[in-house]
C-alpha atoms as a PDB file:
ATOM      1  CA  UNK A   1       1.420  -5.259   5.833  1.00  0.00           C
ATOM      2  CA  UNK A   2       2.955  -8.557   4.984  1.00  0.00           C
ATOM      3  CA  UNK A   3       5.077 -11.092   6.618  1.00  0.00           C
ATOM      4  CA  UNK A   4       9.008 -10.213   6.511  1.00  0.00           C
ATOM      5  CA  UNK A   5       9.361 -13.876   5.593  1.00  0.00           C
ATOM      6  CA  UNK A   6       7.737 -12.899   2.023  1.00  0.00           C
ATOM      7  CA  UNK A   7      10.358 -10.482   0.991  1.00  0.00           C
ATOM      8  CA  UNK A   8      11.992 -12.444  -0.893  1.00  0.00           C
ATOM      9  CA  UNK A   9       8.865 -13.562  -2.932  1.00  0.00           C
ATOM     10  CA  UNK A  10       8.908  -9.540  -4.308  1.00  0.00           C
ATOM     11  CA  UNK A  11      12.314  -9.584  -6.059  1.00  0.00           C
ATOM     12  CA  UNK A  12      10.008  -9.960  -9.408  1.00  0.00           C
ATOM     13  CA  UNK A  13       8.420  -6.571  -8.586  1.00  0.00           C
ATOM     14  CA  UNK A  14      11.246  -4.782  -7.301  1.00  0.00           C
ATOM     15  CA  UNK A  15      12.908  -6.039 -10.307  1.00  0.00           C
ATOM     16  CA  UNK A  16       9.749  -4.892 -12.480  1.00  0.00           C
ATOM     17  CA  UNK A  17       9.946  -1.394 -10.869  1.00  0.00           C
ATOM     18  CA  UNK A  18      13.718  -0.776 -11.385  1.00  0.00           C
ATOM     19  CA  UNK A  19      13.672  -1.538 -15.043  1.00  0.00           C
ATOM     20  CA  UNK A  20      10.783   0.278 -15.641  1.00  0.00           C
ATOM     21  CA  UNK A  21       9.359   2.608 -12.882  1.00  0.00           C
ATOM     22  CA  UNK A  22       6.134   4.456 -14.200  1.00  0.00           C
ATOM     23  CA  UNK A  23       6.815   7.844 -12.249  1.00  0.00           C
ATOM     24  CA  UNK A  24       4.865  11.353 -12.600  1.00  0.00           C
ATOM     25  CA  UNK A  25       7.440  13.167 -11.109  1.00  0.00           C
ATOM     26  CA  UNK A  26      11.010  13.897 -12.558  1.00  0.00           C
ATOM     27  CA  UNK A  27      13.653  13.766 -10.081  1.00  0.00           C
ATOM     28  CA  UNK A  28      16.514  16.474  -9.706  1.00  0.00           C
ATOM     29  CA  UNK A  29      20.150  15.035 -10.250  1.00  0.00           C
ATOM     30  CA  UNK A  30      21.020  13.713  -6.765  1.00  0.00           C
ATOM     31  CA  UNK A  31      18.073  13.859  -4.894  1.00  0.00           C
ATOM     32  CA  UNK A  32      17.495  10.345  -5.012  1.00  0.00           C
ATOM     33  CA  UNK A  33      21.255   9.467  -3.761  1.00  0.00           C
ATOM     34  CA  UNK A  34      20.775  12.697  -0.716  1.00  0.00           C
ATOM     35  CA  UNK A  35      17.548  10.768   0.788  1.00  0.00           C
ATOM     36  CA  UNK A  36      19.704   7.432   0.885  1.00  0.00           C
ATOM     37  CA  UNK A  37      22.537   8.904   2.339  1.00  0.00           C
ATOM     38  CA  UNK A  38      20.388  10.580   5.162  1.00  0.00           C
ATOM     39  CA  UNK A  39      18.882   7.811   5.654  1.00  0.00           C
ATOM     40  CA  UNK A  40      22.092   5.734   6.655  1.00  0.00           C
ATOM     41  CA  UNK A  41      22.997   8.432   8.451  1.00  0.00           C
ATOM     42  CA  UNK A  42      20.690   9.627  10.363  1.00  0.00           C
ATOM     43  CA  UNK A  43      18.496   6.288  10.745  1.00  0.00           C
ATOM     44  CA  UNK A  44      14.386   5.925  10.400  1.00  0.00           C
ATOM     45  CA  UNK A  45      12.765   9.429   9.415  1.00  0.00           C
ATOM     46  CA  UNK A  46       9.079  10.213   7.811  1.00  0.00           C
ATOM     47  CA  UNK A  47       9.420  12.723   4.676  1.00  0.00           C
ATOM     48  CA  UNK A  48       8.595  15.759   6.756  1.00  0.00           C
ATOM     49  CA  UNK A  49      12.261  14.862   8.698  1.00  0.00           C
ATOM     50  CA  UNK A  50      14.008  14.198   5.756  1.00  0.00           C
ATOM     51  CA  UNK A  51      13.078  17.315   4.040  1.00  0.00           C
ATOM     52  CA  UNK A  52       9.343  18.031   3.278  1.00  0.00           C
ATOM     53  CA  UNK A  53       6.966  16.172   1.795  1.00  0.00           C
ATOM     54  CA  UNK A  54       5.325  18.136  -0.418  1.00  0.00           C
ATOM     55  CA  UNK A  55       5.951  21.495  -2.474  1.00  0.00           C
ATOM     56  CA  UNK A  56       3.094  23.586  -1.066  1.00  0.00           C
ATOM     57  CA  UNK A  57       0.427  22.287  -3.765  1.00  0.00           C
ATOM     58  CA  UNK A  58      -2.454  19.889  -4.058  1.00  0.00           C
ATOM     59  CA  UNK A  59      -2.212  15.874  -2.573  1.00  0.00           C
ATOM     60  CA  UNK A  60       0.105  14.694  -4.871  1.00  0.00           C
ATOM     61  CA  UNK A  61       2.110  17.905  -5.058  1.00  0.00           C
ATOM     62  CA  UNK A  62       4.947  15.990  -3.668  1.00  0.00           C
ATOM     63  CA  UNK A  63       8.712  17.061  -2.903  1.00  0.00           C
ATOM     64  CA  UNK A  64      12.183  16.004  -4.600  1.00  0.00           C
ATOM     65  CA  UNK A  65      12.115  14.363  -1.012  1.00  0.00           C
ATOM     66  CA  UNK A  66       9.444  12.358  -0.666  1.00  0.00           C
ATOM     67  CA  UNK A  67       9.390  11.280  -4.961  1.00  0.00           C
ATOM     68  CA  UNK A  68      13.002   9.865  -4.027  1.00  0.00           C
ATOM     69  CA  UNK A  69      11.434   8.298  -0.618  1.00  0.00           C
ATOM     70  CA  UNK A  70       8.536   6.492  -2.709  1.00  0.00           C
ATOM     71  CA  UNK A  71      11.289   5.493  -5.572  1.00  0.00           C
ATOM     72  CA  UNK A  72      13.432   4.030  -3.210  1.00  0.00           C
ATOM     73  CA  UNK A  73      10.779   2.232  -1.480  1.00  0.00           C
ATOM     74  CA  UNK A  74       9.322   0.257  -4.653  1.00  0.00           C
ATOM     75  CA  UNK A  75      13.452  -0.627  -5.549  1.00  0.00           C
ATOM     76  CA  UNK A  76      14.072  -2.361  -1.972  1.00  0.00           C
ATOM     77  CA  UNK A  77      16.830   0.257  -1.217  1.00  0.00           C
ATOM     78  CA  UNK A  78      13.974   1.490   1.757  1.00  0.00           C
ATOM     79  CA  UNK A  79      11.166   0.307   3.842  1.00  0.00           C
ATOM     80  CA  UNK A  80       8.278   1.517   6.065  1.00  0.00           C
ATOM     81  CA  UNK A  81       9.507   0.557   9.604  1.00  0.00           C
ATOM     82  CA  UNK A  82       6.399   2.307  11.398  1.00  0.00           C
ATOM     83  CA  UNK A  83       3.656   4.861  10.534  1.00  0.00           C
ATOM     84  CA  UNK A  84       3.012   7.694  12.636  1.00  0.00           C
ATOM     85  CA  UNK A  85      -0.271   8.579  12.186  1.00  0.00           C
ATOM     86  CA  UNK A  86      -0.522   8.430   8.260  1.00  0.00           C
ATOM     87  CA  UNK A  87       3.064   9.263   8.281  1.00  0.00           C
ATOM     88  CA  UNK A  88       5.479   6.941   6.985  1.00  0.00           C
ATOM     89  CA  UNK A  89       8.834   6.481   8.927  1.00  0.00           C
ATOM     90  CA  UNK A  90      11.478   4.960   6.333  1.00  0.00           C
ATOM     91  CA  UNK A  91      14.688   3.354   6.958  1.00  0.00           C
ATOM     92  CA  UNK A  92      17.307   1.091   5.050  1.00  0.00           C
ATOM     93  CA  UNK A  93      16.207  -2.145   3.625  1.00  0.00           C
ATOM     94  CA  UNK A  94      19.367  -3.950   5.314  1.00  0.00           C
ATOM     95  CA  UNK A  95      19.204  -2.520   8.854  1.00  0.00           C
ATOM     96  CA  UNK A  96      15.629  -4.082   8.886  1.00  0.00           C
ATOM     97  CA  UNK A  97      15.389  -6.955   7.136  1.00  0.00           C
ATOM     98  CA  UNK A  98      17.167  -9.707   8.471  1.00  0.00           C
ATOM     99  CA  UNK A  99      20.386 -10.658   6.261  1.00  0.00           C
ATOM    100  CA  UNK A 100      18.694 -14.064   5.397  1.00  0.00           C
ATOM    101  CA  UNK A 101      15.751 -12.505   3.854  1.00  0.00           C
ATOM    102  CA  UNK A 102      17.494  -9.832   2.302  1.00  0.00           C
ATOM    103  CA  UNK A 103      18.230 -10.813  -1.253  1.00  0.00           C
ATOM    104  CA  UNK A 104      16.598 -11.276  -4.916  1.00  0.00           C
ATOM    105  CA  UNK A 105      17.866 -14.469  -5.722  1.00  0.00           C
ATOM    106  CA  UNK A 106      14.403 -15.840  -6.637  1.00  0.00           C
ATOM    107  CA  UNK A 107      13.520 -15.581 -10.383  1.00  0.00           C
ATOM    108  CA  UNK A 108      10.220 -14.162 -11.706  1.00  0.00           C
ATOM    109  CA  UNK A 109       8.704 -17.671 -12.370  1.00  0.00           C
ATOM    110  CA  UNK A 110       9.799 -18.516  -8.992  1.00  0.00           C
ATOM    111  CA  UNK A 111       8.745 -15.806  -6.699  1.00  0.00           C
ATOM    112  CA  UNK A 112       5.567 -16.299  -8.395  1.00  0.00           C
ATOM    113  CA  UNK A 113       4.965 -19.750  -7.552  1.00  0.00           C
ATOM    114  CA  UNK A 114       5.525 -19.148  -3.916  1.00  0.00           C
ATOM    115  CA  UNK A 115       3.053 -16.149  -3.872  1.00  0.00           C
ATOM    116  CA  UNK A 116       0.181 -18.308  -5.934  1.00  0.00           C
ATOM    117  CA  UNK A 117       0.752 -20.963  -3.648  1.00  0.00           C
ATOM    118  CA  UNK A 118       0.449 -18.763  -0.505  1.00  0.00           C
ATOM    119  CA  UNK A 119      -2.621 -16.945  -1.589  1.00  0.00           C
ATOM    120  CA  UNK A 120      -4.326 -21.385  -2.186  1.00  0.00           C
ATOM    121  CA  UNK A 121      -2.955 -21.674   1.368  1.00  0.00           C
ATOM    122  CA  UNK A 122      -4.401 -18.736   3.036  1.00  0.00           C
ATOM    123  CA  UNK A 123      -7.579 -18.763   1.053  1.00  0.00           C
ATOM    124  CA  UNK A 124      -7.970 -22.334   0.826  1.00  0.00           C
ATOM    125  CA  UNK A 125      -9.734 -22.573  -2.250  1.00  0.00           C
ATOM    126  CA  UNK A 126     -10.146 -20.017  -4.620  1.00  0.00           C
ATOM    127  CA  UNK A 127     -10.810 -18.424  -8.417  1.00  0.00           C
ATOM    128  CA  UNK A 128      -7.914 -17.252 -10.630  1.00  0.00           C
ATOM    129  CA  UNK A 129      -9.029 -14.044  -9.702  1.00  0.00           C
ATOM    130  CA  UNK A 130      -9.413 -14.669  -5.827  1.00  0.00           C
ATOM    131  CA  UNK A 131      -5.537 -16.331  -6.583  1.00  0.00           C
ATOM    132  CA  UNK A 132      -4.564 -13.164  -8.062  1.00  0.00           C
ATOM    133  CA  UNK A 133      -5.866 -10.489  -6.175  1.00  0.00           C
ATOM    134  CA  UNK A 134      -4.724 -12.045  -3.016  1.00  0.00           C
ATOM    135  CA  UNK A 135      -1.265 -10.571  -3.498  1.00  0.00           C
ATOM    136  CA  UNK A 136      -1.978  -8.114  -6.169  1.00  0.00           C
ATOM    137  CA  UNK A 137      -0.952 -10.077  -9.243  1.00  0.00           C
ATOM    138  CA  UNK A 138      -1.751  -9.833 -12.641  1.00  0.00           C
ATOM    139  CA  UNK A 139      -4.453 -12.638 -14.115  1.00  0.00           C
ATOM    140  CA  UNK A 140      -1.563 -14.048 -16.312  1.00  0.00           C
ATOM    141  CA  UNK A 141       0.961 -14.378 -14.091  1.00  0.00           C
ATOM    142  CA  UNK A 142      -1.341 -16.636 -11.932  1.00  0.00           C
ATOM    143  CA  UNK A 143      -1.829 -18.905 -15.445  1.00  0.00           C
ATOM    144  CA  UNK A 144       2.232 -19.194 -16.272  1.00  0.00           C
ATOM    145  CA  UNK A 145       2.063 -20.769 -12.943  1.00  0.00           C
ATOM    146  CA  UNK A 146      -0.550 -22.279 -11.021  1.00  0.00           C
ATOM    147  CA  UNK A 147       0.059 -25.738 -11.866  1.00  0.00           C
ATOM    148  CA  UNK A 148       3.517 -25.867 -10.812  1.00  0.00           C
ATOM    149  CA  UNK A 149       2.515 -24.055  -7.765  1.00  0.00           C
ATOM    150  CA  UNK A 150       0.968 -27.179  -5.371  1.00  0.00           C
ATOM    151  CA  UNK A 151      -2.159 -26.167  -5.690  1.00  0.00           C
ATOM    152  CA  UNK A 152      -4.850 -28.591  -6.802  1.00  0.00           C
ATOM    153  CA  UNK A 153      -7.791 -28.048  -9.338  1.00  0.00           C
ATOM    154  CA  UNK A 154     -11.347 -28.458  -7.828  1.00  0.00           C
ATOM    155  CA  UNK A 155     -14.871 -27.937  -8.681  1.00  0.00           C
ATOM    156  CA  UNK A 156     -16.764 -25.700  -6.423  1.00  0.00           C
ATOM    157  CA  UNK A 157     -20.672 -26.310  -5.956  1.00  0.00           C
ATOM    158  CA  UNK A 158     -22.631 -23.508  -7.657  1.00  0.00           C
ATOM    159  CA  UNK A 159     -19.103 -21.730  -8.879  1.00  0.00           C
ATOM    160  CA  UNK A 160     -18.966 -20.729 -12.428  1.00  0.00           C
ATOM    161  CA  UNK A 161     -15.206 -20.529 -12.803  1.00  0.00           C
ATOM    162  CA  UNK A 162     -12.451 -22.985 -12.593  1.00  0.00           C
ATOM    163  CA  UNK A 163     -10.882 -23.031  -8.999  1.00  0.00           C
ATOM    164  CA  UNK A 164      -7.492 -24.558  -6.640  1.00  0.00           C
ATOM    165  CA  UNK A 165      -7.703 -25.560  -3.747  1.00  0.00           C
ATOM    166  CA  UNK A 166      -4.684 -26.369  -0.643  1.00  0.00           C
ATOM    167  CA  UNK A 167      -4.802 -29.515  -0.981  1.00  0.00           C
ATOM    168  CA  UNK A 168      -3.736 -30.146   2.519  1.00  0.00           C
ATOM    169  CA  UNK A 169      -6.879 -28.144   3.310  1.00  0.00           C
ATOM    170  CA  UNK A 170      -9.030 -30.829   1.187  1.00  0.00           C
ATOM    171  CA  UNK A 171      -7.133 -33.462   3.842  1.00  0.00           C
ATOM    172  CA  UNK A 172      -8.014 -31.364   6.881  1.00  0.00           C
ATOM    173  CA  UNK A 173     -11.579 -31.656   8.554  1.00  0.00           C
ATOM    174  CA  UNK A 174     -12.950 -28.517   9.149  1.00  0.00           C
ATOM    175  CA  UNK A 175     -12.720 -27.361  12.564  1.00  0.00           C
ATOM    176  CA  UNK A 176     -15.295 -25.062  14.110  1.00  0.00           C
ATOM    177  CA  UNK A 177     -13.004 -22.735  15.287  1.00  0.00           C
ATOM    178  CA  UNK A 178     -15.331 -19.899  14.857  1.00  0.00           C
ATOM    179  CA  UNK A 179     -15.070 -15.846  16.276  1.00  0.00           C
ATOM    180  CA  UNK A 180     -17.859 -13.516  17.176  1.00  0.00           C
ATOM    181  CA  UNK A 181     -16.415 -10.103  16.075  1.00  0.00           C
ATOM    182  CA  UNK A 182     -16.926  -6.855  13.801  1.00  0.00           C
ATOM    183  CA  UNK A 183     -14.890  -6.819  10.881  1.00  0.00           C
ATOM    184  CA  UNK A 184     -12.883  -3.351   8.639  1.00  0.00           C
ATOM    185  CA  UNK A 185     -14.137  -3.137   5.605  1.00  0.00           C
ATOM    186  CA  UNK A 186     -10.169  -3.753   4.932  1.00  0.00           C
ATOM    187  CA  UNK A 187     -10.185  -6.834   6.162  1.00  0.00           C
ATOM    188  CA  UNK A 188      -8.733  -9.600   4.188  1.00  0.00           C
ATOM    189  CA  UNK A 189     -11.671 -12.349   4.983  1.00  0.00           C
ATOM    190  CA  UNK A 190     -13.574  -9.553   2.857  1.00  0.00           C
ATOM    191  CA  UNK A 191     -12.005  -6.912   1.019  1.00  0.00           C
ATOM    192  CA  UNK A 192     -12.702  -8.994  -1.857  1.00  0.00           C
ATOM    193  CA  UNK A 193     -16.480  -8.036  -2.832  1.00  0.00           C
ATOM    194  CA  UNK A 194     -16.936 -10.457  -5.428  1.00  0.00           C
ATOM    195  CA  UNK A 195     -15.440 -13.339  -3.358  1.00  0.00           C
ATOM    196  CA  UNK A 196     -17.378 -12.093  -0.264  1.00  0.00           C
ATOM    197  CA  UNK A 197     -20.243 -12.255  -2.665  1.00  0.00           C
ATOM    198  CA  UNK A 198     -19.559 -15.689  -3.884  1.00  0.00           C
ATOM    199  CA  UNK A 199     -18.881 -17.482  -0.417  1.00  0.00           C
ATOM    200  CA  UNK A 200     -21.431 -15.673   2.355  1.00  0.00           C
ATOM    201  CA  UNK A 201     -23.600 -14.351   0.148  1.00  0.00           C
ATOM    202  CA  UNK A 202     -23.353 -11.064   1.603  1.00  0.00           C
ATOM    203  CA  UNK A 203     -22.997  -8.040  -0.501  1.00  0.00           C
ATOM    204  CA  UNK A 204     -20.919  -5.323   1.231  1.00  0.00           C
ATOM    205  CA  UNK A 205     -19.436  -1.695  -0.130  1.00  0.00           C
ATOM    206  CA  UNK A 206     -17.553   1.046   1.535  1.00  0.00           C
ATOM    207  CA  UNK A 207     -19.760   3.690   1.476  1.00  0.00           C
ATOM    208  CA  UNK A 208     -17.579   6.733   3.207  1.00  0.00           C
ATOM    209  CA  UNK A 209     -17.565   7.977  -0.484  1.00  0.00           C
ATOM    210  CA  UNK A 210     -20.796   7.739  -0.835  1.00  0.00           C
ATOM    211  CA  UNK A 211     -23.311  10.708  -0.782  1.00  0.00           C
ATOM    212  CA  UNK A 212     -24.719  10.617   2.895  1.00  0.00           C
ATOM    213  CA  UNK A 213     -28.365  10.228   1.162  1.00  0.00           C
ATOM    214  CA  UNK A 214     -27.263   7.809  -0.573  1.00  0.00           C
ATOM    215  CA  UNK A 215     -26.222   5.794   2.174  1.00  0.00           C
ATOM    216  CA  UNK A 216     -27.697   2.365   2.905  1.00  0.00           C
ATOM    217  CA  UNK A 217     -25.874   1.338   5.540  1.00  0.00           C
ATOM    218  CA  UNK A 218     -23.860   3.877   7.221  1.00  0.00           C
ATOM    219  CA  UNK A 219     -20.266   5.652   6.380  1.00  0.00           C
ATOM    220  CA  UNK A 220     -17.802   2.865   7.529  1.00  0.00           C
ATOM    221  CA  UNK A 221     -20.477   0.035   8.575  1.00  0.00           C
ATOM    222  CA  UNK A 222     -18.670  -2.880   9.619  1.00  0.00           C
ATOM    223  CA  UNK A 223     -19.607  -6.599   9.179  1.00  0.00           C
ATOM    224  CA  UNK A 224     -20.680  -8.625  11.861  1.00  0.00           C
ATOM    225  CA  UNK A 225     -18.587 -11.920  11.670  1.00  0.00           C
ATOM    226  CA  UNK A 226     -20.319 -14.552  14.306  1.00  0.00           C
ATOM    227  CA  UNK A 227     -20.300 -18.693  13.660  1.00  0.00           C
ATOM    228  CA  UNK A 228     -18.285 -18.274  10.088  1.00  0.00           C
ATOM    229  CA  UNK A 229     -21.430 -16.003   8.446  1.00  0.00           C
ATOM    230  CA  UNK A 230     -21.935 -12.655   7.879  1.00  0.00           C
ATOM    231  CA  UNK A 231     -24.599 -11.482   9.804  1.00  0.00           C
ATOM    232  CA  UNK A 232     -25.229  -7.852   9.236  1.00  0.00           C
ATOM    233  CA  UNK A 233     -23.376  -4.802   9.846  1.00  0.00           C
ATOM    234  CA  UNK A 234     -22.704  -1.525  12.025  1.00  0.00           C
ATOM    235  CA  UNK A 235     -22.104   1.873  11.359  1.00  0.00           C
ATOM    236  CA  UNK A 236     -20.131   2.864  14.855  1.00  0.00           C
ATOM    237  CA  UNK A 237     -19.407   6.054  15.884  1.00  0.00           C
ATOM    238  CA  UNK A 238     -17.830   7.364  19.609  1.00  0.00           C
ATOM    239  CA  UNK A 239     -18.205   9.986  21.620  1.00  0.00           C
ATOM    240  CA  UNK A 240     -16.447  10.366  24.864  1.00  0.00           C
ATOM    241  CA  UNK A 241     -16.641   6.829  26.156  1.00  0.00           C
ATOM    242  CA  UNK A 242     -19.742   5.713  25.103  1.00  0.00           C
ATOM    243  CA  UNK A 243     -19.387   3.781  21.802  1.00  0.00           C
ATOM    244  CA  UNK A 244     -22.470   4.924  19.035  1.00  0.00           C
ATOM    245  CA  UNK A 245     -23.730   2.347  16.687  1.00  0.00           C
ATOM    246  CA  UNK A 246     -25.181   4.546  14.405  1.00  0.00           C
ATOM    247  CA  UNK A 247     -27.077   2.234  12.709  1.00  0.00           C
ATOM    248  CA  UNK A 248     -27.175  -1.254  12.706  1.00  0.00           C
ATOM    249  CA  UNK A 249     -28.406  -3.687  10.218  1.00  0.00           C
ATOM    250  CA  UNK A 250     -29.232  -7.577  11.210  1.00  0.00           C
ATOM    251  CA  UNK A 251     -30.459  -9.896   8.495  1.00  0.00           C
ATOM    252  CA  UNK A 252     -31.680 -12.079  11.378  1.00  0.00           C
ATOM    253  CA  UNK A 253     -33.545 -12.266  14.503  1.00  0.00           C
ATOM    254  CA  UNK A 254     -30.429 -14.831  15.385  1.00  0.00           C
ATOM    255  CA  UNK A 255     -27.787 -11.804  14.989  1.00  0.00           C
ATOM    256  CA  UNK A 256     -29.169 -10.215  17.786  1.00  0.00           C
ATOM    257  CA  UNK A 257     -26.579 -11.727  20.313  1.00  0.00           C
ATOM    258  CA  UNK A 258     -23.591 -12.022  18.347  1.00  0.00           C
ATOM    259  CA  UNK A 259     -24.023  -7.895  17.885  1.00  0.00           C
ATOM    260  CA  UNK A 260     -24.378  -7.527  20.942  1.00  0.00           C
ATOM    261  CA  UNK A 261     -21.031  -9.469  21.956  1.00  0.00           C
ATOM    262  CA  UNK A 262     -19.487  -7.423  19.021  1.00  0.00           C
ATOM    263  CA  UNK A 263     -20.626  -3.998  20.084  1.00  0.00           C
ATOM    264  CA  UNK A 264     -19.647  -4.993  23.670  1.00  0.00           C
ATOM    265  CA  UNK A 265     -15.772  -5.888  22.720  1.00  0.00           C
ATOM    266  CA  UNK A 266     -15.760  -2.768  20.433  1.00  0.00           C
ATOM    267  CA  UNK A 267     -16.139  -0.766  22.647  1.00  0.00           C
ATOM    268  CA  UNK A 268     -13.225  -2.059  24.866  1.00  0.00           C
ATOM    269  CA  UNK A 269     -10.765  -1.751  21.446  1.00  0.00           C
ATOM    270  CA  UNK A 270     -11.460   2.225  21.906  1.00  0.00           C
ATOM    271  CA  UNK A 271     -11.917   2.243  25.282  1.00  0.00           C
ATOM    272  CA  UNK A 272     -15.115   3.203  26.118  1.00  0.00           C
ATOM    273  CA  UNK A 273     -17.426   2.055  28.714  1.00  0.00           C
ATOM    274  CA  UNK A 274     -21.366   2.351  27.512  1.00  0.00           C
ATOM    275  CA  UNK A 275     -22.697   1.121  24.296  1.00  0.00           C
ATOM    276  CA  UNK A 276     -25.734   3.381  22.875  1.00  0.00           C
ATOM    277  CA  UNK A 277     -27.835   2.369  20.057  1.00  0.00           C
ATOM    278  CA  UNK A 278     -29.612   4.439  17.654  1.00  0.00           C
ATOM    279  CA  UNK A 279     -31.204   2.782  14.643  1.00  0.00           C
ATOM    280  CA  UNK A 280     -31.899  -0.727  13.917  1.00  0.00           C
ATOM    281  CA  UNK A 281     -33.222  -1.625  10.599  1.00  0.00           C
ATOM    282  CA  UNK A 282     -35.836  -4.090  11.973  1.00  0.00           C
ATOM    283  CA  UNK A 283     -37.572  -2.025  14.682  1.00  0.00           C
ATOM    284  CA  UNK A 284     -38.722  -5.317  16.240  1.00  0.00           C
ATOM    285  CA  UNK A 285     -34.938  -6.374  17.107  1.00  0.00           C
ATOM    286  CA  UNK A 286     -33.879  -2.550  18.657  1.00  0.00           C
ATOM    287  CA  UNK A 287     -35.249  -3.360  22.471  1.00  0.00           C
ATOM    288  CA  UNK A 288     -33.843  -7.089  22.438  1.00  0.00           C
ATOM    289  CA  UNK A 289     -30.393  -5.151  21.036  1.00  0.00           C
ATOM    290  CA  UNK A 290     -30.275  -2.787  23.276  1.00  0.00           C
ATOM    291  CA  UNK A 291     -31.301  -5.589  26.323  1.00  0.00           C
ATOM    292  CA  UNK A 292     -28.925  -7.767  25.379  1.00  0.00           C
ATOM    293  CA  UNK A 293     -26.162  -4.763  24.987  1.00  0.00           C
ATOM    294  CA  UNK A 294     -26.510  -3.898  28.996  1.00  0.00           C
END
């Protein structure tokens, strides 16, 4: 998901991926122009509506339907309005993004300048990778124009790499403005491991692909964000409306609150009423846990 206001900013892609789409799938003469049409006629519709998504085959055994869906997607010509469930629900680029926005009057160097500079901005200091990754750019394109971008070159205490920085971030005095809360995996204060790695010093993977005896810390174990560090992790679980934390993990005796507060507001997000716990890593925290839980 990304701010309508950055459509614009993706004319360089869109651009990239009409002059040369790298496809799988061949499309049959009209198909693409059929899914278009239906679209404007028939307004927002997942794949399934518009035709069928796939041909009867493995995952990526998609449809005519769905191929032209995806194409006209990466051109602009379509956009994911809504998802229901894991279904996407696509509609016409024009009927929802407003006419201001809707345009690719930026060039390349351009669009890329904005993005660099919003990724400094939201990151507020950061690696040429940590620039890049932010939205998904490639190394070089963050070189041909990070230092027209407003971002400012710093040195970062026990960094190995060159780094920018906002600088109206380096004007700013931090504020403690700080949240007690259990983070996805997905979540953009993280999903970077390396960066994650750098800044908390707090080494997190997704392990749902992981062999369960393999496991460390649980299939989708999720961070516990309290006072701007990383604290430890859960592994949650529900059943009925008692909320399961499988298995939690605190680095510190401190962590026992703030997991508690987490596990507590959790459990309201999927609306359950009890909070059980079942393993603690440090035996010696599970009855403060659990005390501080009720």
């Amino acid at each position: 998901m990304l701010p309508i206001e950055e459509w614009p900013h993706f004319a360089f892609r869109r651009r990239a991926y009409r002059a040369r789409p790298h496809w799988h799938h061949e499309l049959p003469p009209g198909a693409y122009e059929k899914v278009v049409a239906q679209l404007r006629a028939e307004g927002p519709l997942t794949a399934s509506e518009l035709g069928g998504a796939k041909n009867g085959g493995l995952w990526w055994d998609w449809s005519a339907t769905k191929v032209a869906a995806e194409r006209a997607l990466t051109y602009g010509e379509v956009v994911c309005v809504e998802r229901r469930g894991w279904k996407r629900v696509y509609d016409l680029a024009e009927r929802a993004v407003p006419d201001t926005l809707l345009h690719d009057d930026l060039d390349d160097a351009e669009c890329l300048r904005r993005l660099v500079r919003l990724a400094g901005q939201s990151l507020g200091v950061g690696t040429r990778a940590d620039l890049a990754d932010y939205h998904r750019l490639k190394a070089e394109q963050v070189d041909a124009v990070v230092a027209d971008s407003g971002l400012v070159p710093v040195t970062v205490a026990g960094w190995d790499k060159a780094a920018w920085a906002d600088p109206e971030a380096l004007a700013t005095t931090p504020r403690g403005r700080h949240r007690t809360t259990l983070l996805s995996p997905f979540d953009s204060l993280i999903w970077d491991r390396a960066r994650t790695e750098r800044i908390f010093g707090f080494s997190h993977r997704l392990e749902a692909y992981v062999p369960r005896p393999k496991r460390i810390y649980g299939y989708f174990a999720m961070p516990l964000l309290s006072g701007g560090r990383l604290l430890g992790r859960v592994d949650p679980a529900r059943e009925g409306t008692t909320l399961v934390a499988r298995q939690v993990s605190l680095d510190t005796p401190k962590a026992v609150a703030p997991m508690a507060e987490a596990l507590r507001e959790a459990a309201g997000w999927v609306g359950c009423d009890a909070v059980r716990i079942e393993r603690v890593n440090r035996p010696e925290l599970a009855a403060p846990l659990a005390a501080a839980v009720r």
